[in-house]
Protein backbone atom coordinates (compact mmCIF):
# COMPACT_ATOMS: atom_id res chain seq x y z
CA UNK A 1 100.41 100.07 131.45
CA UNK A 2 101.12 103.93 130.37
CA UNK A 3 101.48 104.09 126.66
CA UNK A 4 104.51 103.70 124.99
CA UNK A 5 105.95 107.55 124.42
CA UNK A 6 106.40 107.16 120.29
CA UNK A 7 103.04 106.15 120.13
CA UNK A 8 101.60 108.95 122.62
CA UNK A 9 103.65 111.61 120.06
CA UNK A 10 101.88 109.59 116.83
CA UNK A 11 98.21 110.22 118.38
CA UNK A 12 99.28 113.95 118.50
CA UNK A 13 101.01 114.28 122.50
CA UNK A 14 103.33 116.92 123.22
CA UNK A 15 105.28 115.25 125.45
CA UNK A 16 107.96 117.29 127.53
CA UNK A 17 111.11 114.95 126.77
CA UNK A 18 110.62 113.85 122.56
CA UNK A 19 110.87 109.87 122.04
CA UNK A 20 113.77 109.27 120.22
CA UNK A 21 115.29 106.52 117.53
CA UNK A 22 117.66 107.15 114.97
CA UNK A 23 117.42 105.63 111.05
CA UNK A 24 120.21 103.27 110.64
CA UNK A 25 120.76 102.53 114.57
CA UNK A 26 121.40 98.94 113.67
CA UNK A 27 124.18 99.40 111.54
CA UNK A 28 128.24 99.51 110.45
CA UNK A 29 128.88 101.77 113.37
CA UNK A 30 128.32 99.50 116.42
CA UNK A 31 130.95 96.81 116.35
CA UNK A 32 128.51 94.59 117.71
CA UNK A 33 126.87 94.53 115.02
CA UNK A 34 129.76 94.19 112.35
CA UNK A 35 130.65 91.17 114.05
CA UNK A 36 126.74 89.83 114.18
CA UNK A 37 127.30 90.56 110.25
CA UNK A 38 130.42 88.55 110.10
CA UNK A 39 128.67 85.29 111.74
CA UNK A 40 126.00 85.96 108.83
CA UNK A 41 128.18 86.06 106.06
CA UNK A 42 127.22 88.80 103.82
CA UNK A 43 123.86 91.01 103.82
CA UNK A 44 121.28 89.30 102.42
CA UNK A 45 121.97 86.15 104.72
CA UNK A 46 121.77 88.61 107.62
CA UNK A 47 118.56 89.55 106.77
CA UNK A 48 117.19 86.65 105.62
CA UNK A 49 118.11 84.93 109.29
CA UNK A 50 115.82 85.42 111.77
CA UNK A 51 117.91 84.98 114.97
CA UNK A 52 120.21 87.30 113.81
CA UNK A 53 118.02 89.62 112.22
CA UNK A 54 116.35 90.17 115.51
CA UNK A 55 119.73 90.50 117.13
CA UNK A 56 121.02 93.40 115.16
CA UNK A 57 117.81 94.81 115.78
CA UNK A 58 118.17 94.83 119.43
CA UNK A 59 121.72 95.96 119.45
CA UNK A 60 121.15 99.80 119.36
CA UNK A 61 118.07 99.09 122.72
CA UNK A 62 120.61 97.78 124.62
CA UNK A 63 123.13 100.05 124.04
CA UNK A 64 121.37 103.07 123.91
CA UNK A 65 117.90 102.56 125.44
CA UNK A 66 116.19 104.02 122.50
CA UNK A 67 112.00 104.54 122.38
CA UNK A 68 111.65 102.61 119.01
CA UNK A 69 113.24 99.89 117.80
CA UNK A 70 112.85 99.44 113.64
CA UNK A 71 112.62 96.05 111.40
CA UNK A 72 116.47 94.93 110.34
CA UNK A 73 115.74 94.51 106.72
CA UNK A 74 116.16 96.21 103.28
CA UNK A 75 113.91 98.14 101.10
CA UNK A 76 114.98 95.85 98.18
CA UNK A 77 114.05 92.53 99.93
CA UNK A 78 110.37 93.20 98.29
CA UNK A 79 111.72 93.48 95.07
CA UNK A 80 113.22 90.43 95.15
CA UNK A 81 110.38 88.44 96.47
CA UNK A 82 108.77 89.77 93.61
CA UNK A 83 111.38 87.91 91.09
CA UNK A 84 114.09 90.08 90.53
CA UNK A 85 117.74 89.27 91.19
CA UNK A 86 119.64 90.82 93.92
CA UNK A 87 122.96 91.17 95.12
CA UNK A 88 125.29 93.19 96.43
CA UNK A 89 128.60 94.41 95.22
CA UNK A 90 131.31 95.11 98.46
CA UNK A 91 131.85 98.70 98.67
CA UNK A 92 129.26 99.58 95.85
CA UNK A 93 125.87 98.44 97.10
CA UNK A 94 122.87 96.69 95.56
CA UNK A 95 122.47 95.53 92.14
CA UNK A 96 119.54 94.21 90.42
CA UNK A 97 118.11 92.71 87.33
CA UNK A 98 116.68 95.43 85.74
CA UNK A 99 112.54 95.89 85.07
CA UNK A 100 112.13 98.25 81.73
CA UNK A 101 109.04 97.14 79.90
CA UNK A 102 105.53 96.16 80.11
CA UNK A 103 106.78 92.45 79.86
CA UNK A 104 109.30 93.03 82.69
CA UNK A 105 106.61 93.95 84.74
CA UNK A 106 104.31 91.43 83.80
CA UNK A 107 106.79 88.81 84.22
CA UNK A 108 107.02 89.46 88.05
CA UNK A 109 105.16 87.62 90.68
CA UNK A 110 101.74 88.85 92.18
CA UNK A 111 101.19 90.17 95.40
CA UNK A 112 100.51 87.16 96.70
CA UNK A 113 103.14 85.02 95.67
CA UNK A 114 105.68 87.13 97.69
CA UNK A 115 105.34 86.05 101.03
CA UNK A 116 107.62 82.13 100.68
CA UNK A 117 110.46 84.65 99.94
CA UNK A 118 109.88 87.00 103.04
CA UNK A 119 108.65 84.21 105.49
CA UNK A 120 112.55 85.49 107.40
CA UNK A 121 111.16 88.59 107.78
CA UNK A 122 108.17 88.03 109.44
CA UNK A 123 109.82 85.36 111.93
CA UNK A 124 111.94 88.27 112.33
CA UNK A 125 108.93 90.27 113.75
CA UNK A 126 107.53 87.59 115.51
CA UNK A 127 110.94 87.19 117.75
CA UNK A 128 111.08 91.35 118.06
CA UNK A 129 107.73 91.43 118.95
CA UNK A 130 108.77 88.88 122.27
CA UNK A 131 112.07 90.05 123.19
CA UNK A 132 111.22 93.80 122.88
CA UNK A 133 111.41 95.70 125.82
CA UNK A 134 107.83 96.77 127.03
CA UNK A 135 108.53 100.51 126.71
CA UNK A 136 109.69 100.20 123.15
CA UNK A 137 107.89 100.77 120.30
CA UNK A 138 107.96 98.25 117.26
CA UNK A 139 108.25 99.92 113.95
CA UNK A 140 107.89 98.08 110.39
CA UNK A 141 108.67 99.21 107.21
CA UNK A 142 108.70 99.11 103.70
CA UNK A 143 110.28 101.95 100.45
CA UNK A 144 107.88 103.68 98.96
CA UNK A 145 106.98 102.53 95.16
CA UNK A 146 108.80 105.05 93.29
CA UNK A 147 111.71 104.72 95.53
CA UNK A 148 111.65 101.09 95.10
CA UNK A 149 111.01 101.62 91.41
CA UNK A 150 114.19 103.51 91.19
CA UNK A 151 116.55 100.63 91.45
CA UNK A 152 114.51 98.28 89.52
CA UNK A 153 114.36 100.44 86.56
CA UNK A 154 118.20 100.78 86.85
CA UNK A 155 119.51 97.87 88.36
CA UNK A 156 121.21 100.41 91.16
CA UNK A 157 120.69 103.46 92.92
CA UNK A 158 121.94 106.45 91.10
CA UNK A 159 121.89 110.47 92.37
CA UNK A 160 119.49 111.61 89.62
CA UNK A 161 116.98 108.58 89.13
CA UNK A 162 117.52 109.40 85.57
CA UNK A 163 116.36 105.61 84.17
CA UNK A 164 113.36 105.85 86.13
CA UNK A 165 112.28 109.03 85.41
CA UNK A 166 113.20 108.11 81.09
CA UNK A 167 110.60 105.37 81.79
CA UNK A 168 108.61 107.51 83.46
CA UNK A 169 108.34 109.87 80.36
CA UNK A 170 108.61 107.72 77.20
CA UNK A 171 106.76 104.74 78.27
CA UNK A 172 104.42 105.85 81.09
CA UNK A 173 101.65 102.54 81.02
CA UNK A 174 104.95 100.24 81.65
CA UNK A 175 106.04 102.60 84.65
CA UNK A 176 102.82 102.81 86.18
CA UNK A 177 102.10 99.25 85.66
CA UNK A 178 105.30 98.74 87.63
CA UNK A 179 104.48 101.19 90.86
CA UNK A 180 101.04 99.82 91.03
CA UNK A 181 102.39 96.17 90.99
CA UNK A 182 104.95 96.94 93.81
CA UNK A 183 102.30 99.13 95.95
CA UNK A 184 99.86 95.93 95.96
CA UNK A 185 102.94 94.17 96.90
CA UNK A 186 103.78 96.91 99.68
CA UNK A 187 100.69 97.04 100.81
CA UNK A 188 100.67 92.81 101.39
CA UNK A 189 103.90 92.79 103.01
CA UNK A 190 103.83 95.90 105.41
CA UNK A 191 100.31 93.48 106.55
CA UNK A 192 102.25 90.85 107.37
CA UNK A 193 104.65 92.90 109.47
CA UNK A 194 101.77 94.01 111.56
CA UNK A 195 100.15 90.65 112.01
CA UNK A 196 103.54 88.91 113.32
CA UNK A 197 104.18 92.10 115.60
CA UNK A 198 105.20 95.60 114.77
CA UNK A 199 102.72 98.30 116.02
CA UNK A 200 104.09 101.43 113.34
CA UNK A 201 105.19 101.33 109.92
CA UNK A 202 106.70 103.44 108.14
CA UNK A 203 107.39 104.70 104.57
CA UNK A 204 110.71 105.48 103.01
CA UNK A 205 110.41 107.57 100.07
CA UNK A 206 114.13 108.03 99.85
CA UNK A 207 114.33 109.53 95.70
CA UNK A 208 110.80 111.97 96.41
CA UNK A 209 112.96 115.05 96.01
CA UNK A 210 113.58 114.02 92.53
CA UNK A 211 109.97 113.99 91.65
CA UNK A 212 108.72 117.66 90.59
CA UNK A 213 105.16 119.02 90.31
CA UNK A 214 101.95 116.67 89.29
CA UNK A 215 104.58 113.91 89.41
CA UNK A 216 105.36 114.49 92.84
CA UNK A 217 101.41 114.09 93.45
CA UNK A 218 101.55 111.89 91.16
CA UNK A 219 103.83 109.36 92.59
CA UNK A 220 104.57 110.33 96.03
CA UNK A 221 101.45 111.32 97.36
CA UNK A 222 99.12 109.08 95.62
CA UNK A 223 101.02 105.90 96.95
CA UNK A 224 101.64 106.73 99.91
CA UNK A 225 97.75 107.34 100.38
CA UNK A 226 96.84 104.47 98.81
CA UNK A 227 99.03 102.28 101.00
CA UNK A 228 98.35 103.93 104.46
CA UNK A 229 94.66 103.81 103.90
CA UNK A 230 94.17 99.86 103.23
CA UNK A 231 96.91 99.27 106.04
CA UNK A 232 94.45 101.84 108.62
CA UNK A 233 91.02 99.80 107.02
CA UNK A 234 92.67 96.45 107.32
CA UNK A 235 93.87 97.78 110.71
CA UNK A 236 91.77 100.87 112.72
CA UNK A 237 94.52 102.97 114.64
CA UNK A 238 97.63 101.99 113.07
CA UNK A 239 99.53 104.80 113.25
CA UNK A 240 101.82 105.53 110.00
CA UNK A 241 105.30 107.38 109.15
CA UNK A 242 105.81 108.94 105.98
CA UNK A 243 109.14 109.88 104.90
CA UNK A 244 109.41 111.52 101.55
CA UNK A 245 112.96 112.55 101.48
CA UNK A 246 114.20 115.93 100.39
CA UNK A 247 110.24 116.98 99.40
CA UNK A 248 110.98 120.44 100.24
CA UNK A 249 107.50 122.41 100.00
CA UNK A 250 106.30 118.73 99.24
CA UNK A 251 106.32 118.36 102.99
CA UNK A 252 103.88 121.07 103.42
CA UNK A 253 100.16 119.28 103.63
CA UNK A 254 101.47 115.58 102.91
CA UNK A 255 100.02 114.60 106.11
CA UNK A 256 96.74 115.48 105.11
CA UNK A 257 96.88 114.22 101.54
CA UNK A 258 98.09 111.41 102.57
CA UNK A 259 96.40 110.05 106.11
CA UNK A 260 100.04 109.70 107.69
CA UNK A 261 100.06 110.28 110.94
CA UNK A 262 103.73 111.64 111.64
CA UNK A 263 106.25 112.92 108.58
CA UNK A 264 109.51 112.61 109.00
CA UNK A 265 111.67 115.37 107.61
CA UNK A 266 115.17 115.81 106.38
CA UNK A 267 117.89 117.91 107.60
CA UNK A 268 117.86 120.27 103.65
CA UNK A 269 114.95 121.94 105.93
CA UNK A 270 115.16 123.92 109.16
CA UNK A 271 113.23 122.48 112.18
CA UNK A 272 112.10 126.03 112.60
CA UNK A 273 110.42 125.79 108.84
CA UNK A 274 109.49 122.25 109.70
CA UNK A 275 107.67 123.34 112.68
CA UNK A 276 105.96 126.49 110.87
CA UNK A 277 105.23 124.20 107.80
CA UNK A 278 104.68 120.46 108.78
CA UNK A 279 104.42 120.45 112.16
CA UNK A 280 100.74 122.10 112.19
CA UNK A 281 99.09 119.62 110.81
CA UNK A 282 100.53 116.76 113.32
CA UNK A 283 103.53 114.96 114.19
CA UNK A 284 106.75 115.41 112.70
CA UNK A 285 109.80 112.72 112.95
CA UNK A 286 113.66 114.48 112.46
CA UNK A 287 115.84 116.43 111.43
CA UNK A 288 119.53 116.34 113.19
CA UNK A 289 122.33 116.61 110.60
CA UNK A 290 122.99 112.65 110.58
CA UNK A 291 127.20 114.54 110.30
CA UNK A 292 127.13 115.30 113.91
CA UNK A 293 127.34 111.89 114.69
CA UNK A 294 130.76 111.68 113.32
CA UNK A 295 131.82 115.15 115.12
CA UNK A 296 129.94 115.00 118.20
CA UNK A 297 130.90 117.60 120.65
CA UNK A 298 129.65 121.00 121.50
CA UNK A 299 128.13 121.43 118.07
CA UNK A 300 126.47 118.00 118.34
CA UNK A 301 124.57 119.35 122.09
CA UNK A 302 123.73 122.25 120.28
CA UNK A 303 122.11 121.35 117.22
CA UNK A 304 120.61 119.06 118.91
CA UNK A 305 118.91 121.28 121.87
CA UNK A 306 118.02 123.22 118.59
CA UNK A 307 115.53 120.60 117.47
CA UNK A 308 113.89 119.75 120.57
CA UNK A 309 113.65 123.53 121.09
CA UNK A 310 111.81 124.22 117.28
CA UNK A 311 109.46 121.69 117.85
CA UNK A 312 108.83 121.23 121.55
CA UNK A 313 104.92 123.45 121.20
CA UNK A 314 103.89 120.53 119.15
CA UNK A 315 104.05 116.06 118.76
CA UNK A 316 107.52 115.38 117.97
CA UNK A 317 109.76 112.73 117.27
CA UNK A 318 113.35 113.33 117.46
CA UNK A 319 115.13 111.32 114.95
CA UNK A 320 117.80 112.46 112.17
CA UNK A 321 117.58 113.28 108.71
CA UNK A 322 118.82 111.16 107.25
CA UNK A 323 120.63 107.48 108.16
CA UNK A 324 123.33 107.31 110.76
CA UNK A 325 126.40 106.75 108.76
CA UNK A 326 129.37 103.97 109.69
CA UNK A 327 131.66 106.94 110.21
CA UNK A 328 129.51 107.80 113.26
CA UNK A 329 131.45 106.81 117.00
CA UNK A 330 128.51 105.17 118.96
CA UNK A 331 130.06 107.91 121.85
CA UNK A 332 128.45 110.38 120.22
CA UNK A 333 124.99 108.32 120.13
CA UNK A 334 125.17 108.60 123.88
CA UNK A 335 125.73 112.17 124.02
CA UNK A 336 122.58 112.47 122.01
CA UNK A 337 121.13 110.38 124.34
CA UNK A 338 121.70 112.14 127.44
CA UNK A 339 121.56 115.61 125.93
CA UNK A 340 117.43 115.01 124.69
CA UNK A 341 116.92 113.48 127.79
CA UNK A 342 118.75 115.63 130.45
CA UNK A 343 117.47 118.99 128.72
């Protein structure tokens, strides 16, 4: 059997047609899978059911024939299996119990007391890893400790991080206590996605652009190397996505610091930069505008024949940069489609 296309691009292949999947396929804008959502309930129970789960996950493959097909789950599922509280507010987003202290930290469960709470998930991989088409790749994933950190420290997501980063600089043994406890945990769980089925992972770093200088190294880099290389020694050739969102010059050499095999980019950098910049060292997953997916048309085959053109002399993975949004018309998704793959 040839190799599957997203994996060929992850060992380095410049392929003549980039593998494509989008962040966010499964989501609000496919009415298939607003009305999978309604037989769940609400969002957590959607996750936390297999069946359906795996149904929302195979959605976008059907529709669209994408390369990749990614985990339906939530960054803040491992969070919660660690003992915080979780919920969601309609129209807000998540909300947590909030972790601020050395004894909020050591009052949460240990890496291996996790996996009860995320047994779903991995019968969610296990199904996936059956009912996959043969041609798509399986990708796994998990935040990135700081990024996760972010909402525990706060009890939301905010636009600054500002709680995390107080922590962060008045009491720093309680904050690092806290991203070392959830990158043990990351590391256990991202294992157990692998071992029921999923052949990538990858890392969502979504809050790295707020982290400047050493901490940047600091807490962005360091994790993320610490986490990919157990995964590749528990696992020899497992290739790894990095995604640490917004990093500007971060992105420059965080495949080498880190051992990822592909970084994904954002759209607050050119492709042209990215492919200058990043794309020298290795793969490199993005960056469409995730906006042209609510205006399609001529500026949507444009921009995107502008990607595949800045980083067609090197291993690519197109992809946006950032989540499709529920404004997007799944028409559009199909223009995409056709326009990466009919040049």
């Amino acid at each position: 059997m040839t190799e599957k296309t997203i994996l060929r691009a992850l060992k380095g292949e410049v392929l003549p047609t980039p593998p494509v999947w989008l962040m966010r396929q499964a989501g609000r804008y496919l009415p298939e899978y607003r009305a999978t959502r309604a037989q769940a309930g609400d969002f957590l129970s959607l996750c936390y059911t297999p069946d359906l789960a795996a149904e929302v996950t195979l959605q976008p493959i059907r529709r669209f024939g994408f390369d990749a097909a990614i985990l339906f789950a939530d960054i803040l599922l491992l969070p919660q299996a660690l003992g915080a509280d979780l919920w969601f507010e309609t129209g807000e987003g998540p909300r947590m119990s909030t972790t601020t202290d050395m004894a909020g930290v050591n009052a949460l469960k240990g890496k291996d007391d996790i996996h009860d709470k995320l047994a779903p998930v991995y019968e969610t991989c296990k199904i996936l890893s059956r009912e996959l088409p043969k041609e798509t790749t399986f990708i796994g994933f998990a935040g990135m400790p700081w990024t996760v950190a972010t909402y525990m420290i706060a009890g939301r997501g905010s636009k600054d991080q500002a709680a995390a980063h107080k922590l962060k600089d008045t009491d720093r043994a309680a904050f690092v206590a806290l991203l070392d406890k959830v990158t043990d945990a990351t590391i256990e769980y991202l294992s157990k996605q692998v071992e029921a089925g999923c052949e990538v992972v990858k890392l969502f770093d979504s809050w790295a652009g707020s982290l400047k200088g050493q901490d940047f190294e600091d807490f962005a880099v360091e994790p993320a190397k610490r986490i990919t290389a157990e995964l590749k020694a528990r696992f020899p050739g497992l290739p790894v996505i990095a995604f640490p969102r917004e990093a500007g010059d971060g992105y420059i050499g965080f495949a080498q610091k880190t051992g990822a095999d592909c970084v994904a980019i954002d759209n607050s950098v050119s492709p042209e930069w990215a492919a200058a910049n990043v794309q020298k060292d290795g793969c490199v997953q993005g960056n469409l505008n995730p906006a042209h997916m609510i205006t399609g048309g001529e500026g949507l085959v444009k921009a995107t024949k502008e990607v595949v053109a800045a980083f067609k002399n090197g291993p690519h993975i197109f992809n946006l940069g950032h989540g499709i949004t529920p404004e997007a018309d799944p028409e559009n998704v199909t223009l995409l489609m056709e326009t990466i793959r009919n040049g």
